[in-house]
Protein backbone atom coordinates (compact mmCIF):
# COMPACT_ATOMS: atom_id res chain seq x y z
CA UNK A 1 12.32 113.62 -34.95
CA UNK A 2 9.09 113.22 -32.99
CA UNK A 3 9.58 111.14 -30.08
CA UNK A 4 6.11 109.30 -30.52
CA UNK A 5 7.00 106.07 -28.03
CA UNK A 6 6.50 108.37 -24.91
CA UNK A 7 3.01 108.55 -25.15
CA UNK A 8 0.44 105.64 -24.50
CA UNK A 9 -3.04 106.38 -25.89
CA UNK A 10 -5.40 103.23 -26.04
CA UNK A 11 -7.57 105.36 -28.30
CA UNK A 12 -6.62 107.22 -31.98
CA UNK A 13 -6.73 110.54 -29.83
CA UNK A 14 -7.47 113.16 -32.47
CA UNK A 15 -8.71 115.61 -29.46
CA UNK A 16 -6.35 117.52 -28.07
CA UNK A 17 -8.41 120.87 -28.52
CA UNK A 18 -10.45 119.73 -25.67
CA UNK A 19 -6.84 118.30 -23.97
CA UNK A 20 -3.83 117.19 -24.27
CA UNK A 21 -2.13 114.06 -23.45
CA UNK A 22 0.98 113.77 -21.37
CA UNK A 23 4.29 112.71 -22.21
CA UNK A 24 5.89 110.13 -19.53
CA UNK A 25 8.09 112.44 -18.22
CA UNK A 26 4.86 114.68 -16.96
CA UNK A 27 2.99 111.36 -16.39
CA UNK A 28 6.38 109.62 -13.91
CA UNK A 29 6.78 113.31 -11.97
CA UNK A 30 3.06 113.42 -11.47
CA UNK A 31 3.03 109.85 -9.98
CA UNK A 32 6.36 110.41 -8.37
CA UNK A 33 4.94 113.33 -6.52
CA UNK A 34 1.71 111.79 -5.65
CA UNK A 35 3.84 109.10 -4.44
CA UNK A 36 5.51 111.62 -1.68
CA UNK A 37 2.68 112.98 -0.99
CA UNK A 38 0.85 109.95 0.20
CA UNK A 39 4.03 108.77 2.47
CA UNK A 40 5.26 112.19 3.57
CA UNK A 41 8.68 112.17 2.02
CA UNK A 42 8.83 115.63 1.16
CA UNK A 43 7.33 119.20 1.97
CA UNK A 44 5.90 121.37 0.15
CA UNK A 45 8.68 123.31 -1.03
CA UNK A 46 9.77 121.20 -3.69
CA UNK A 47 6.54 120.81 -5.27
CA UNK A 48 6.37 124.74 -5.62
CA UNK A 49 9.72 125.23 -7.07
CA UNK A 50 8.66 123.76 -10.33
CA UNK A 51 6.51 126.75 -10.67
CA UNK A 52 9.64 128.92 -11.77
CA UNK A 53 10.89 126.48 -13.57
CA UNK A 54 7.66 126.22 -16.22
CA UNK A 55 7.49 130.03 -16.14
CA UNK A 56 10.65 129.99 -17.56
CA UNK A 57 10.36 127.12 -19.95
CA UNK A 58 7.15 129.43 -21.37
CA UNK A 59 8.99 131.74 -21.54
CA UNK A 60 11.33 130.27 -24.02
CA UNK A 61 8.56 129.20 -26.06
CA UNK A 62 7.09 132.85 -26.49
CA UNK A 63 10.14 134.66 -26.53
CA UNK A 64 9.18 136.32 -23.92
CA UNK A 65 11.38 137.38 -20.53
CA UNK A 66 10.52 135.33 -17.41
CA UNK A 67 10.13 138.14 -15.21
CA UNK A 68 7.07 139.14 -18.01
CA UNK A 69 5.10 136.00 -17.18
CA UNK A 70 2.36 135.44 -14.69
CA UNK A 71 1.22 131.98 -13.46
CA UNK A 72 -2.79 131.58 -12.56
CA UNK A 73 -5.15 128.64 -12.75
CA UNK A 74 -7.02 129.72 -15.79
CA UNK A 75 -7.41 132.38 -18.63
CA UNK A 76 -10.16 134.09 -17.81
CA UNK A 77 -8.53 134.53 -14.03
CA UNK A 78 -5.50 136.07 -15.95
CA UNK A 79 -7.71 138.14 -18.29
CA UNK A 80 -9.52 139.96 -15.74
CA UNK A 81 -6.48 141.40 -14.42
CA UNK A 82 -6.73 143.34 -17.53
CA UNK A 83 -10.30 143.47 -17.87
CA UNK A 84 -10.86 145.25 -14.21
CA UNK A 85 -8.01 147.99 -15.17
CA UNK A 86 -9.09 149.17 -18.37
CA UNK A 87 -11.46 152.74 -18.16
CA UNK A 88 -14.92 153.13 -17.68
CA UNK A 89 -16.59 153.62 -21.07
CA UNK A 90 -13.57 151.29 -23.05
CA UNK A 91 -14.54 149.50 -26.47
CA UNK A 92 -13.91 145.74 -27.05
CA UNK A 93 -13.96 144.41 -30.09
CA UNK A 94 -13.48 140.90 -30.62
CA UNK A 95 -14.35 138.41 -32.82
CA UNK A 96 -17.71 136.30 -33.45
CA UNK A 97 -17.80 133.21 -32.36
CA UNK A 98 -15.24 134.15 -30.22
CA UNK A 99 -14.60 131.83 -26.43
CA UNK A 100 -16.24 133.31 -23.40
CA UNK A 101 -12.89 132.93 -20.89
CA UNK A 102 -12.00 135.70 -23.56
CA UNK A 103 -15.07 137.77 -23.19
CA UNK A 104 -16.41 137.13 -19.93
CA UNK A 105 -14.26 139.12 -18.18
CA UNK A 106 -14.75 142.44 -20.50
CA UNK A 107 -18.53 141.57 -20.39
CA UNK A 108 -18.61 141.53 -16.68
CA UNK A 109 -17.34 145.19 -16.66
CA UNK A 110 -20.61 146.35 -18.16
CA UNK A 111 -21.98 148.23 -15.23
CA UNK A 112 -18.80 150.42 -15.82
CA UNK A 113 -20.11 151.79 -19.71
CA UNK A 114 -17.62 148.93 -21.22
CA UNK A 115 -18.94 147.38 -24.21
CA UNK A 116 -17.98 144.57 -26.27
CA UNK A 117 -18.44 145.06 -30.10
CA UNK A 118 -17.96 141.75 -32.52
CA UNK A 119 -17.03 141.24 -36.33
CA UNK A 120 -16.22 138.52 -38.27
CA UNK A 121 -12.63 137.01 -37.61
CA UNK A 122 -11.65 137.61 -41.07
CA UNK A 123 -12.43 141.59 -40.51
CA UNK A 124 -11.42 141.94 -37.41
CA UNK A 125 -8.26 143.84 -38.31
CA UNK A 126 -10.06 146.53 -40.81
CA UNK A 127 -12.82 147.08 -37.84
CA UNK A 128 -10.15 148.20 -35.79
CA UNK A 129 -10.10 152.18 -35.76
CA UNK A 130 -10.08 155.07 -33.32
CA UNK A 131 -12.90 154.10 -31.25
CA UNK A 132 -11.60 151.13 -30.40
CA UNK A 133 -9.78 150.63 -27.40
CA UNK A 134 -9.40 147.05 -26.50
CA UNK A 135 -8.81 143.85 -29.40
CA UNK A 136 -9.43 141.04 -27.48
CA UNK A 137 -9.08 137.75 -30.05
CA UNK A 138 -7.74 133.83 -29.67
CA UNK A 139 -4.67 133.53 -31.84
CA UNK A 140 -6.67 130.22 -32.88
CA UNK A 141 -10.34 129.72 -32.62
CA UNK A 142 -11.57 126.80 -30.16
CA UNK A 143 -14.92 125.96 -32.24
CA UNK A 144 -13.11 126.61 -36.21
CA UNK A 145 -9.56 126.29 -36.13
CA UNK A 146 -9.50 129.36 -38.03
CA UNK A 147 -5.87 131.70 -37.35
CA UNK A 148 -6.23 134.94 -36.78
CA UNK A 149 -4.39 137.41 -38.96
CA UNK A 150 -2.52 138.33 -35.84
CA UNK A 151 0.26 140.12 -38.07
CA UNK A 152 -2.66 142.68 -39.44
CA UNK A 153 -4.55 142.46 -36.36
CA UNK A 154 -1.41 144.05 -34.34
CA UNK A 155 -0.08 146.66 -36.98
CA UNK A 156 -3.97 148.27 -36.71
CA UNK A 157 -3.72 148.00 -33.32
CA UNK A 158 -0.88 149.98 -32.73
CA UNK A 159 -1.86 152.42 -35.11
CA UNK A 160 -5.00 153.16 -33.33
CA UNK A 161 -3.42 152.89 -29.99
CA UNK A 162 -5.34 150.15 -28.58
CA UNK A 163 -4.79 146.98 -26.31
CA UNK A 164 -4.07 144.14 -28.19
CA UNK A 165 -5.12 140.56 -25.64
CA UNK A 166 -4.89 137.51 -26.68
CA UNK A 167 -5.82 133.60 -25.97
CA UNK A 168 -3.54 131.54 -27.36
CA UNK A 169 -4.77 128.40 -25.68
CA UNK A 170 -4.83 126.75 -28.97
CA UNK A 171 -1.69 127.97 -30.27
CA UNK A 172 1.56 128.20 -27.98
CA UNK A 173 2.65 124.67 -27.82
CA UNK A 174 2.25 123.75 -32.07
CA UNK A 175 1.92 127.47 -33.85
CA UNK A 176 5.31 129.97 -33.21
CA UNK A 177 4.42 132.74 -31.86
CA UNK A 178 6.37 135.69 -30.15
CA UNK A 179 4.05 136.94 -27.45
CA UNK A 180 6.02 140.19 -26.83
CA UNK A 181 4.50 141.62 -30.17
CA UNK A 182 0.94 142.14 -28.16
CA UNK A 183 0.12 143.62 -24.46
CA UNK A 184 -1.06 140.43 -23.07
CA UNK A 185 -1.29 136.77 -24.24
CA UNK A 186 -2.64 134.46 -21.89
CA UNK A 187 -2.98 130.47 -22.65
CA UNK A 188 -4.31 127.40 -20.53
CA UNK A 189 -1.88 124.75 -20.61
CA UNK A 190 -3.83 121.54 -20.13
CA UNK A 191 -4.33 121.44 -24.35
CA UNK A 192 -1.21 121.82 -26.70
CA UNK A 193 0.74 121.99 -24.22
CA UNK A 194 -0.24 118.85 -22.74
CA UNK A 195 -0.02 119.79 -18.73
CA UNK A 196 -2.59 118.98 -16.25
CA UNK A 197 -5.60 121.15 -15.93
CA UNK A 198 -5.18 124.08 -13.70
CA UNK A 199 -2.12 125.78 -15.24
CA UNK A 200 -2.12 128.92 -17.13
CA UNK A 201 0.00 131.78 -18.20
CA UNK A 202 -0.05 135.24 -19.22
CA UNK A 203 2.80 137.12 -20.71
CA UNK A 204 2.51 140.83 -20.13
CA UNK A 205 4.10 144.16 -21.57
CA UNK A 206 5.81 145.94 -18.74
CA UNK A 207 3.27 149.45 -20.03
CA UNK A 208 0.40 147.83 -19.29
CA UNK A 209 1.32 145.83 -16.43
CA UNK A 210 1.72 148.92 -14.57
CA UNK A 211 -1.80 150.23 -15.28
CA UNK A 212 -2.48 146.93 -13.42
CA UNK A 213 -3.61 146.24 -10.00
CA UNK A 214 -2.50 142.90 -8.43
CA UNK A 215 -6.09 142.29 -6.82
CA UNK A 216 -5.92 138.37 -6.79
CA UNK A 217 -2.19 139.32 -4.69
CA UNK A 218 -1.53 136.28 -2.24
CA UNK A 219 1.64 134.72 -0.54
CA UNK A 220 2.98 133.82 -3.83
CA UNK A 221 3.33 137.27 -5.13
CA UNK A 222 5.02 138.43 -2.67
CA UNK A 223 9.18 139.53 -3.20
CA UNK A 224 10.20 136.07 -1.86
CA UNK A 225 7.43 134.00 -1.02
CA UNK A 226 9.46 131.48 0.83
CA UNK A 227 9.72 134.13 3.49
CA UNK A 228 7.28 137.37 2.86
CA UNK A 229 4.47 135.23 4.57
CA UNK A 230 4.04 137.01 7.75
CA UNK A 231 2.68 140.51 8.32
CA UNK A 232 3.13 144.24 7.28
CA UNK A 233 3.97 146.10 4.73
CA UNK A 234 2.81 144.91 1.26
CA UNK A 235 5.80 143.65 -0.44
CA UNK A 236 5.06 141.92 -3.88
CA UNK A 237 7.19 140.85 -6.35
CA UNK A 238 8.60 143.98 -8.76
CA UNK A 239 8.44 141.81 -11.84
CA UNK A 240 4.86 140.21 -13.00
CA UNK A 241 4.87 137.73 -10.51
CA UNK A 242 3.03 140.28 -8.56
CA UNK A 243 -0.15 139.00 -10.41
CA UNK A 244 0.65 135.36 -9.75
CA UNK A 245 -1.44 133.18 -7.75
CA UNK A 246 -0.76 130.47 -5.39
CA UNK A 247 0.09 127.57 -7.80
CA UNK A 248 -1.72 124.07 -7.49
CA UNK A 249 1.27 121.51 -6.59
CA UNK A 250 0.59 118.78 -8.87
CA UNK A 251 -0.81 120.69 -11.77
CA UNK A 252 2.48 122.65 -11.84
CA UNK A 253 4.50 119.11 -11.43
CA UNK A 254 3.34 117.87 -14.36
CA UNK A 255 3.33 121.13 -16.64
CA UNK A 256 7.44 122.16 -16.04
CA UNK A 257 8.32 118.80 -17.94
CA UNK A 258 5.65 119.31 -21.05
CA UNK A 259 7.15 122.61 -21.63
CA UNK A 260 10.69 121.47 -21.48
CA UNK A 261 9.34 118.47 -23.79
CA UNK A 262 8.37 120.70 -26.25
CA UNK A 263 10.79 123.19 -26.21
CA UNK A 264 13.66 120.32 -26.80
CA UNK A 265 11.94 119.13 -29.80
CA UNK A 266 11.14 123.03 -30.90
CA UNK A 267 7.80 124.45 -31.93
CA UNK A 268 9.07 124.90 -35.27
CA UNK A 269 8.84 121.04 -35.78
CA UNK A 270 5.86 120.67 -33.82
CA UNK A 271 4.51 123.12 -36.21
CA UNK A 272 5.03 121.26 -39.70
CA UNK A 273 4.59 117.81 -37.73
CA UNK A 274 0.75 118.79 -36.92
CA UNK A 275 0.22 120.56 -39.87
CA UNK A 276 1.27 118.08 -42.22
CA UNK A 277 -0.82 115.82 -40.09
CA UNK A 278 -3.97 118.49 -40.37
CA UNK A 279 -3.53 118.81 -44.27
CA UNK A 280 -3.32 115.21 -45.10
CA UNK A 281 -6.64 114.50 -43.27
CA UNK A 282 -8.15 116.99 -45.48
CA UNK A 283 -6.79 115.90 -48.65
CA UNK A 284 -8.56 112.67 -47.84
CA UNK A 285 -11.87 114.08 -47.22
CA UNK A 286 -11.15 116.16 -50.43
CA UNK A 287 -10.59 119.38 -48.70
CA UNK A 288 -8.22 122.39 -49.72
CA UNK A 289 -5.36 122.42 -47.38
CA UNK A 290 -5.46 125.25 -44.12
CA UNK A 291 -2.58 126.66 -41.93
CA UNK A 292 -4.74 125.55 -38.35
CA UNK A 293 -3.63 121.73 -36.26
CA UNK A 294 -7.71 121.58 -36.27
CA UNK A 295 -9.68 121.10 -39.02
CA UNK A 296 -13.64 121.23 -38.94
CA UNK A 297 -15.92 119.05 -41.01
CA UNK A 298 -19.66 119.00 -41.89
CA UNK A 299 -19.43 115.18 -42.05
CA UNK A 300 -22.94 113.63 -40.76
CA UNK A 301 -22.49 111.78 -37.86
CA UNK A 302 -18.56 111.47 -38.59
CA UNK A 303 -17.80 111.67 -34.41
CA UNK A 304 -20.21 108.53 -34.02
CA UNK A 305 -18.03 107.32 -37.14
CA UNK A 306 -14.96 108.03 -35.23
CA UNK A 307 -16.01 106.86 -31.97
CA UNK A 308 -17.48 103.36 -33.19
CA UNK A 309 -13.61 103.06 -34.94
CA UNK A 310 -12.18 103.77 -31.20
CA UNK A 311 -11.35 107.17 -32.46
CA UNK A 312 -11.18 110.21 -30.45
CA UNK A 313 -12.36 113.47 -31.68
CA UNK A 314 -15.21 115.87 -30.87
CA UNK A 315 -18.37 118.14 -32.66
CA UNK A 316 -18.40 121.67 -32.05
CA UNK A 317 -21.12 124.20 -33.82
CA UNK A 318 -22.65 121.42 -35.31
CA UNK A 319 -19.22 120.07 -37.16
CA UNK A 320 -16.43 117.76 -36.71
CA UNK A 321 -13.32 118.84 -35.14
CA UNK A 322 -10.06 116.69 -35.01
CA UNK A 323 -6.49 117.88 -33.85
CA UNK A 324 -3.32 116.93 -34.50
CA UNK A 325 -0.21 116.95 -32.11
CA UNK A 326 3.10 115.53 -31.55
CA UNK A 327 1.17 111.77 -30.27
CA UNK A 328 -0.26 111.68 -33.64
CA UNK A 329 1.11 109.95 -37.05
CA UNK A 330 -0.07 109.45 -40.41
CA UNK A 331 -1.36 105.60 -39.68
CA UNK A 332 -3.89 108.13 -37.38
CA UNK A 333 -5.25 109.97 -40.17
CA UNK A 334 -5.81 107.21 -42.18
CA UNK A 335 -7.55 105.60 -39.98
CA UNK A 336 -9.70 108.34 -38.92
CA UNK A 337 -10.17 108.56 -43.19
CA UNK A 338 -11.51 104.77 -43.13
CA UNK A 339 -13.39 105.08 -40.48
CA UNK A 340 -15.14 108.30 -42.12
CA UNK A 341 -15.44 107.51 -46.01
């Protein structure tokens, strides 16, 4: 059952592909925190702690290994950890449109004979072959909705032997998805997974984090970073909290109870919750059903529609694009499907 009553939107929010809205129990720790803060009740210390805590609670919902996860601020800070190491000369391919956090940091290397090649989405796994070094793809697309084929996408990967990196900012948190399956998958947290803005992770494969150099390596990737603070020797972290960066206090307050949210209701729910959701708002607008929580529209003027109706959603390419999560129930689409037709 979808625990609806613990969140408080004055609006139909039918936006959380530009961000998510928090539960109460991210919403109380947030204010509780900025609460001690502001009289000085606690230190530090126990705002940091819920850093581990929301690695680990990702790393339940990827089925991925704690000590595989990396904590940053944003994707395309985790992405060019992989997008300095690769070798001079490597081929990208990626998708078109694809999001620049995703291909900003392989574009960057160009002064180093990378190159970044795109396809359509829906060829993306036949384009693979041997020249290809690097896929770089969003399990999701931001502007579309569309879902990649990531089951094709990885078998013609491996067979060609190259990276596989994904963004699945608009995935983890409503679509299942085992992140151990590719080299690195990286996601921002502040959308389906409803955290505040400035939280991100990155699950890596133990291969390629060793090609990897930590060179964003602060206090917080060090072995113990309650204590490592002072001095020589370099002494990071063995696991891939050696790529971690100093975390942002109250961003990381409010994320460890959004994971653990979602993780005791189970992205398996989540998933048929926002799809059935996604399905019956195109049924009204006389649409074949899709497997995406957004759905795009060539509606004229349908966000003006929305907005005048005091209903959130938001145009991208041109086109209407509404998403469904856990805050969202069928009274929702239907008015979004008044407000529109």
């Amino acid at each position: 059952m979808i625990p609806t009553h613990l969140w408080h939107s004055e609006t139909t929010y039918l936006n959380t592909a530009s961000f998510g809205l928090p539960p109460d129990p991210t919403y109380e720790a947030l204010q509780q925190a900025q609460e001690d803060w502001r009289h000085g009740r606690v230190s530090w210390e126990h705002w940091t702690a819920v850093t581990d805590r929301a690695r680990a609670e990702f790393a339940t919902l990827t089925r991925a290994h704690p000590d595989s996860v990396v904590v940053g601020a944003t994707v395309s800070g985790l992405i060019s950890h992989v997008a300095t190491a690769i070798p001079d000369g490597s081929r990208v391919l990626a998708p078109e449109p694809e999001f620049t956090s995703l291909l900003f940091p392989f574009l960057s290397q160009a002064d180093r004979g990378v190159t970044v090649e795109v396809v359509p989405l829906d060829r993306l796994a036949e384009a693979i072959d041997a020249t290809t070094d690097v896929v770089a793809v969003s399990a999701v697309q931001s502007s579309t909705g569309e879902v990649a084929a990531l089951d094709d996408i990885a078998a013609a990967a491996a067979h060609h032997g190259a990276l596989t990196v994904i963004d699945a900012t608009h995935a983890i948190g409503w679509l299942p998805l085992d992140a151990t399956r590719f080299d690195a998958v990286a996601c921002a947290a502040y959308k389906w997974l409803m955290s505040p803005r400035g939280t991100a992770f990155m699950v890596l494969k133990d291969e390629l984090a060793d090609r990897l150099t930590p060179n964003q390596a602060g206090w917080y990737a060090a072995a113990n970073p309650l204590t490592d603070q002072f001095g020589l020797p370099l002494r990071l972290a063995q696991s891939a909290r050696r790529f971690d960066t100093s975390p942002a206090w109250f961003s990381w307050v409010g994320t460890e109870p959004s994971l653990r949210l979602i993780n005791e209701i189970g992205v398996e729910t989540i998933h048929e919750h926002d799809l059935k959701l996604a399905n019956r708002f195109l049924a009204g607008l006389g649409e074949e059903p899709s497997n995406s929580a957004i759905v795009t529209s060539a509606i004229e003027d349908a966000p003006e529609k929305l907005a005048r109706a005091g209903i959130m959603a938001a145009a991208r390419a041109g086109r209407l694009r509404a998403s469904f999560h856990l805050y969202n129930t069928e009274a929702d689409v239907d008015a979004a499907l008044d407000a529109l037709t």
